[in-house]
C-alpha atoms as a PDB file:
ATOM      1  CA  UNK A   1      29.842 -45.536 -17.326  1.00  0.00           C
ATOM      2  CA  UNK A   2      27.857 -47.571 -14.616  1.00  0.00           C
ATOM      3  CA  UNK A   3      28.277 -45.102 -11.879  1.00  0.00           C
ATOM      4  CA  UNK A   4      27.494 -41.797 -14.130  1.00  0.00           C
ATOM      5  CA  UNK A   5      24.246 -43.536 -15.356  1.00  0.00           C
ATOM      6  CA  UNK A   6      23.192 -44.732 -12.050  1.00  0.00           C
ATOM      7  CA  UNK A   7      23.959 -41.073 -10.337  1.00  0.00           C
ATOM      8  CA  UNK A   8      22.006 -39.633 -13.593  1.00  0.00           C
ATOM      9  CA  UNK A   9      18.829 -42.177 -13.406  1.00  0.00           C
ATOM     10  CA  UNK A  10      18.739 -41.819  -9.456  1.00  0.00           C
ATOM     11  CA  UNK A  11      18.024 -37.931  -9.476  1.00  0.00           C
ATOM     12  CA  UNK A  12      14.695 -39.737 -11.751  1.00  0.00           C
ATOM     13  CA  UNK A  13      14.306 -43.005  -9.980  1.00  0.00           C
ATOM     14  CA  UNK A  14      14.625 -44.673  -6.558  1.00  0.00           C
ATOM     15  CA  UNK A  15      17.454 -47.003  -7.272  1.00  0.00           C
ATOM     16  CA  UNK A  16      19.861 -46.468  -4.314  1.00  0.00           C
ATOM     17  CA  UNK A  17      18.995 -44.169  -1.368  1.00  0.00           C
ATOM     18  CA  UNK A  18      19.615 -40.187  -2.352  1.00  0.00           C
ATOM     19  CA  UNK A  19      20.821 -39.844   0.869  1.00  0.00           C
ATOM     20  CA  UNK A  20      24.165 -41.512   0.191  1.00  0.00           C
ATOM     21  CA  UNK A  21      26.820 -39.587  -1.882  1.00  0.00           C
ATOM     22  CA  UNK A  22      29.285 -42.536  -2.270  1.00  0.00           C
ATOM     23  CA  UNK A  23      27.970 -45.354  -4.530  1.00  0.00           C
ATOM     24  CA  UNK A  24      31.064 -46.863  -4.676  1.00  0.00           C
ATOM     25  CA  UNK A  25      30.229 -49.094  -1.553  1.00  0.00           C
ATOM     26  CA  UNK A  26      27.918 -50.962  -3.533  1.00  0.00           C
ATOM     27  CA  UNK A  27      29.953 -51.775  -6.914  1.00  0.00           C
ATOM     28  CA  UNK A  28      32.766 -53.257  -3.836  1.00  0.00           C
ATOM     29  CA  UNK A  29      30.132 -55.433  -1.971  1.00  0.00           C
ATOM     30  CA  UNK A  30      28.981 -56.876  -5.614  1.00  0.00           C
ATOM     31  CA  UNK A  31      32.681 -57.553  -6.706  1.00  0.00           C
ATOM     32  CA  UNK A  32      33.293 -59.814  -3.642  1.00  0.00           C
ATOM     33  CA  UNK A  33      30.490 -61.843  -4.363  1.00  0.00           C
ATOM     34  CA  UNK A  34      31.404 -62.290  -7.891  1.00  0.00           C
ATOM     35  CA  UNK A  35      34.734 -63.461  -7.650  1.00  0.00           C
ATOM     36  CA  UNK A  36      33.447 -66.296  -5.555  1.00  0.00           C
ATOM     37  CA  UNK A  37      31.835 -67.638  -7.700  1.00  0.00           C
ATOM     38  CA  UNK A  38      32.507 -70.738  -9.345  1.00  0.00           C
ATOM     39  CA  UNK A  39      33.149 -70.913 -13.623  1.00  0.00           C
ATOM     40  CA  UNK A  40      30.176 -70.841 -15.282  1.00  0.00           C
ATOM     41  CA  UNK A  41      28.132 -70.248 -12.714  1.00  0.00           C
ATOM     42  CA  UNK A  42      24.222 -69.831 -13.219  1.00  0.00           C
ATOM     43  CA  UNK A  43      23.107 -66.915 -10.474  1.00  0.00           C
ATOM     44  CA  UNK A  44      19.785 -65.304  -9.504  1.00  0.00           C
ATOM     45  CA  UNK A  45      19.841 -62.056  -8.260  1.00  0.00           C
ATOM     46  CA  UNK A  46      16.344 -61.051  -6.349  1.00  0.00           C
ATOM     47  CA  UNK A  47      15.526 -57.632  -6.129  1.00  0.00           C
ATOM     48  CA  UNK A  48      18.220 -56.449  -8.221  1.00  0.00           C
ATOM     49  CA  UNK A  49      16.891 -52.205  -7.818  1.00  0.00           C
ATOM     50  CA  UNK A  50      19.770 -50.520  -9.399  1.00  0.00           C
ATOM     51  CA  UNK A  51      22.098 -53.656 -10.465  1.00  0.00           C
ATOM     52  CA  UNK A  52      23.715 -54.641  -7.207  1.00  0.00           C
ATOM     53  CA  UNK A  53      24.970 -57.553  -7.235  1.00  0.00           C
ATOM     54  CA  UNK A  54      23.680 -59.086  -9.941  1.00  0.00           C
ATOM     55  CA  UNK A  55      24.463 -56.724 -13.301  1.00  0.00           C
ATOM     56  CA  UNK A  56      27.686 -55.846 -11.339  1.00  0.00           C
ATOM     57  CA  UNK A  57      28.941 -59.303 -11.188  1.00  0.00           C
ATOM     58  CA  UNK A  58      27.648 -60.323 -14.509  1.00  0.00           C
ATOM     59  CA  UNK A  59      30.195 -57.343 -15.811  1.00  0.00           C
ATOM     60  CA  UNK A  60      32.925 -58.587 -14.073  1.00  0.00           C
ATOM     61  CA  UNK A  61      32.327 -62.589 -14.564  1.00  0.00           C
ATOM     62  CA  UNK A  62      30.991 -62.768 -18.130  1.00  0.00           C
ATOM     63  CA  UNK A  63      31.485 -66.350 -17.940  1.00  0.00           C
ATOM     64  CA  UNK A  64      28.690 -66.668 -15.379  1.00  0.00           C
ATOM     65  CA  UNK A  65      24.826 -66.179 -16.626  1.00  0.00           C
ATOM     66  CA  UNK A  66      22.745 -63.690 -14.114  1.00  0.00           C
ATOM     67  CA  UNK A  67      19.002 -63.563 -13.973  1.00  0.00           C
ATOM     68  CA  UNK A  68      17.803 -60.733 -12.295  1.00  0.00           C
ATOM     69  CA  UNK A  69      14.015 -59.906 -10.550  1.00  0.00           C
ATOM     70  CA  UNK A  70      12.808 -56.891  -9.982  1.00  0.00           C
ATOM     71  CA  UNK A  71       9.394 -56.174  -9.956  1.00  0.00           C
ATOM     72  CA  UNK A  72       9.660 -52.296 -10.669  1.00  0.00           C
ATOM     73  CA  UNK A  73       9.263 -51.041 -14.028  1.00  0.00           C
ATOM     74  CA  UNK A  74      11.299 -47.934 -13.990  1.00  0.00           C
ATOM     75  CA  UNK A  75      14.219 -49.856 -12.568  1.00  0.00           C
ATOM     76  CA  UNK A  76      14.131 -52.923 -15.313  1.00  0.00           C
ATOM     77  CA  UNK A  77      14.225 -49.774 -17.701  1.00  0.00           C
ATOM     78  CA  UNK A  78      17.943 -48.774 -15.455  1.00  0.00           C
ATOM     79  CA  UNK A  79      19.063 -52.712 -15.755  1.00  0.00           C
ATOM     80  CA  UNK A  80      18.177 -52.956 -19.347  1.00  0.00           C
ATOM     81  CA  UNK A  81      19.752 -49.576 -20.383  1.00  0.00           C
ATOM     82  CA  UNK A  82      23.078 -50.829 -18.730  1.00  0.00           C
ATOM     83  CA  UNK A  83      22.824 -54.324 -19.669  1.00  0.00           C
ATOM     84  CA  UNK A  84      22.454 -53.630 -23.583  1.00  0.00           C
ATOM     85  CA  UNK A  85      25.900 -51.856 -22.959  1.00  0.00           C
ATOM     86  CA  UNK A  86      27.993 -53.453 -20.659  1.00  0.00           C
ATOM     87  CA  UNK A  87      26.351 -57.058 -19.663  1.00  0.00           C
ATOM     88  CA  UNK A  88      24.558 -58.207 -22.908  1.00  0.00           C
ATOM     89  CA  UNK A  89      24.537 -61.697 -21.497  1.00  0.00           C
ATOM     90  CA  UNK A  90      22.191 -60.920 -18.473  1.00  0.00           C
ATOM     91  CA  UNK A  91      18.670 -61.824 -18.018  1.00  0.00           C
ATOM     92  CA  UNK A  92      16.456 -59.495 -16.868  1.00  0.00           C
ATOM     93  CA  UNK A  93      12.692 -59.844 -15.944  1.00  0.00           C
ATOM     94  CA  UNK A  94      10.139 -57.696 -14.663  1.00  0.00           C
ATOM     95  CA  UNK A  95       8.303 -59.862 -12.055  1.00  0.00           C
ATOM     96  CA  UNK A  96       8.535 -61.068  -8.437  1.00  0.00           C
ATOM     97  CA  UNK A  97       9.911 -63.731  -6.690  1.00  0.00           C
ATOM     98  CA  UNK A  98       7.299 -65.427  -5.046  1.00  0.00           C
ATOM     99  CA  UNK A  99       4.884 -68.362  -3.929  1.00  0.00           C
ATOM    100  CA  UNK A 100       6.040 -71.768  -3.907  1.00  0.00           C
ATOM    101  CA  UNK A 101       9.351 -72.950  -6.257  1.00  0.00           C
ATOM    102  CA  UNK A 102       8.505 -73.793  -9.822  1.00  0.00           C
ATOM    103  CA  UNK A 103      10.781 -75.548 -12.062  1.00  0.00           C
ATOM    104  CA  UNK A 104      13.007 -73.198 -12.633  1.00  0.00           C
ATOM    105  CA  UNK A 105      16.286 -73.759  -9.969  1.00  0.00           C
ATOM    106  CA  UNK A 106      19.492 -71.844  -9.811  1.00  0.00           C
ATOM    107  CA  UNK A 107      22.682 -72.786  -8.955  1.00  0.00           C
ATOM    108  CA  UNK A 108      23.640 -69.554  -6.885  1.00  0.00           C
ATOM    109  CA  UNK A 109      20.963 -66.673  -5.085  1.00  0.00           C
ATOM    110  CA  UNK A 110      22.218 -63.587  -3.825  1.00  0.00           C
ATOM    111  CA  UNK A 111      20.903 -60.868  -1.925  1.00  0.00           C
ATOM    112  CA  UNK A 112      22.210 -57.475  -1.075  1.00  0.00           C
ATOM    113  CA  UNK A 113      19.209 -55.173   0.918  1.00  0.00           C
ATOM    114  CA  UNK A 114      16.155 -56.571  -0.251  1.00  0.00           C
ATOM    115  CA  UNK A 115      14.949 -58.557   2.987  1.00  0.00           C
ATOM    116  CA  UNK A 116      16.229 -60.033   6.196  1.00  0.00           C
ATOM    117  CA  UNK A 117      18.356 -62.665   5.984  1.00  0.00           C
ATOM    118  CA  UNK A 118      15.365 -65.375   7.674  1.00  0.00           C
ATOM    119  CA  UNK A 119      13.015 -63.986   4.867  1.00  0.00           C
ATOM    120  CA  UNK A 120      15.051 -64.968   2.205  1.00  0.00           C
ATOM    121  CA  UNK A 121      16.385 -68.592   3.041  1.00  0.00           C
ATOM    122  CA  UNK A 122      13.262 -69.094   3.375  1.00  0.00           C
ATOM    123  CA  UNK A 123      12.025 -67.325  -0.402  1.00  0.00           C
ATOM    124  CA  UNK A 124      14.991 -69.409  -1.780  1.00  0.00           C
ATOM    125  CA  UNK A 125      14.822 -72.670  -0.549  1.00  0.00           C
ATOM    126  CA  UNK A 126      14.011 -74.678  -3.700  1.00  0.00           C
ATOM    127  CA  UNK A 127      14.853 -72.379  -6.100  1.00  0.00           C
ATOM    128  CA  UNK A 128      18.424 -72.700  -5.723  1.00  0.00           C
ATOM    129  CA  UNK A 129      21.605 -74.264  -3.824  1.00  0.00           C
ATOM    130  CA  UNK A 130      23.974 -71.943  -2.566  1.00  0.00           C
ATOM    131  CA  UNK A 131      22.518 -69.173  -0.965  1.00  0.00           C
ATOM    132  CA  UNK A 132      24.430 -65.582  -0.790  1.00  0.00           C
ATOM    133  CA  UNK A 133      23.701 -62.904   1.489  1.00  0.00           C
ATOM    134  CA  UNK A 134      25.548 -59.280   0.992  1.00  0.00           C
ATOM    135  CA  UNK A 135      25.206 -58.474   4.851  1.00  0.00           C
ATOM    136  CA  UNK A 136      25.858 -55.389   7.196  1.00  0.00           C
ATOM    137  CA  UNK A 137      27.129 -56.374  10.975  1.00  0.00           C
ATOM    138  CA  UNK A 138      23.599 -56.619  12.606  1.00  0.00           C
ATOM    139  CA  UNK A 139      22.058 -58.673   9.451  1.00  0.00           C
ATOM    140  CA  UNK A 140      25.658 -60.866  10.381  1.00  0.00           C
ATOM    141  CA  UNK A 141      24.582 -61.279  13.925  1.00  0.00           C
ATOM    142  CA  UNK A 142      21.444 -62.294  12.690  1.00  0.00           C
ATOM    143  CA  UNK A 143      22.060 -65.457  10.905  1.00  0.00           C
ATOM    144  CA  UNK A 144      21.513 -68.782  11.932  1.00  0.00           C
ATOM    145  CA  UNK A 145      23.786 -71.809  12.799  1.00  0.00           C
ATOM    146  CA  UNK A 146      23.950 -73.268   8.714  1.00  0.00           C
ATOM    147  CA  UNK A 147      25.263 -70.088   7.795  1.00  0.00           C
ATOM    148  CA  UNK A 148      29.027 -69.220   7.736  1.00  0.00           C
ATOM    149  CA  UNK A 149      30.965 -65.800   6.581  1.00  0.00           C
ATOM    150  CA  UNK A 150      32.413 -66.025   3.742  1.00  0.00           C
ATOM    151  CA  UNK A 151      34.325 -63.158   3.376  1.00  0.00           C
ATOM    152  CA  UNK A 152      34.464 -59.640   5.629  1.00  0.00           C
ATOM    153  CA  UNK A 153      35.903 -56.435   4.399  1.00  0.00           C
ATOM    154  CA  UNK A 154      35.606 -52.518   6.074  1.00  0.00           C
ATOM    155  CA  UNK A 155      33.823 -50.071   4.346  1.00  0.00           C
ATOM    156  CA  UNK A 156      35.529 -46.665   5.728  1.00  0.00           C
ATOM    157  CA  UNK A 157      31.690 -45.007   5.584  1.00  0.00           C
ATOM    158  CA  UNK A 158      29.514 -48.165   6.007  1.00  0.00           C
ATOM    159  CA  UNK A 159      31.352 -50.387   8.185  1.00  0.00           C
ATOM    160  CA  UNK A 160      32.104 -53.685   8.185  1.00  0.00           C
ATOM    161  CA  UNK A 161      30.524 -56.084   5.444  1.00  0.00           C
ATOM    162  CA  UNK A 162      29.981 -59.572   5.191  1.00  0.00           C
ATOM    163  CA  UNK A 163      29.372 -62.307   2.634  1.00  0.00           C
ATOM    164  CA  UNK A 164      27.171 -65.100   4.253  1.00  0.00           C
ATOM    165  CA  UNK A 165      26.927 -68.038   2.558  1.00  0.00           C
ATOM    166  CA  UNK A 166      24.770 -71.127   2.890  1.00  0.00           C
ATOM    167  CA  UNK A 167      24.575 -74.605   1.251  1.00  0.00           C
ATOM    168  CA  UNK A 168      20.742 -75.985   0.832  1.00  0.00           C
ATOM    169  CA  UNK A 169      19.958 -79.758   1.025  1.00  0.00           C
END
């Protein structure tokens, strides 16, 4: 149901690049960061566009409780339609990520395409502990010496994929 309203809301909206014709790249990088995480765990997903990682893994971990940002009205529309129905649990709000940490801390970030990997350690430093990375093999080569790979897996039309993770003080 996901992947038929996601090709249906695309031809509409920007939520994954028209240019690609398999989608199901993206549902695979989101389930390896979900089953990583630990019981219960409380996640923020920034940038969320059209649900990947964070509605994705909120689907498959129900146990977990996903916040997801995204700034774009049209796509919170997309993440609320699909939330209602398959991940009533999620929390969605319309807004951006930004300035310096409130109150509000996570125990889990992810990130899969919204910014360089530098960008957002430093976005989420403060705002939560672990920080996740959904990461192609430059993005990989990229990261620094606090941050380890997780997990790798091939894509046969993207390549390989990593999960970066890093611990914050």
């Amino acid at each position: 149901m996901y992947h038929q309203e996601l090709l249906k809301w695309n031809q509409r909206i920007n939520l994954v690049s028209r240019k690609e014709t398999d989608l199901y790249h993206h549902f695979e990088d989101s389930l390896h960061f979900a089953i990583t995480l630990p019981l219960g765990a409380q996640v923020v997903d920034v940038g969320s566009g059209g649900g990947f990682p964070g509605l994705v893994s909120q689907i498959a971990r129900p146990d977990c409780h996903f916040t997801l940002f995204e700034p774009t009205q049209k796509k919170v529309a997309f993440l609320q339609h699909i939330a209602v129905r398959l991940a009533p649990t999620a929390t969605i709000r319309c807004e951006r990520v930004e300035g310096p940490p409130g109150p509000e801390f996570f125990g889990h970030a992810v990130c899969k395409a919204f910014t360089d990997l530098h960008s957002w350690e430093t976005l989420m430093t403060g705002r939560a502990k672990e920080l996740w990375f959904l990461a192609s093999q430059p993005q990989m080569e990229s990261m620094g010496s606090l941050w380890h790979v997780h997990s790798e897996w091939h894509h046969e039309t993207h390549g390989r994929r990593y999960l970066l993770h890093k611990t914050c003080n």
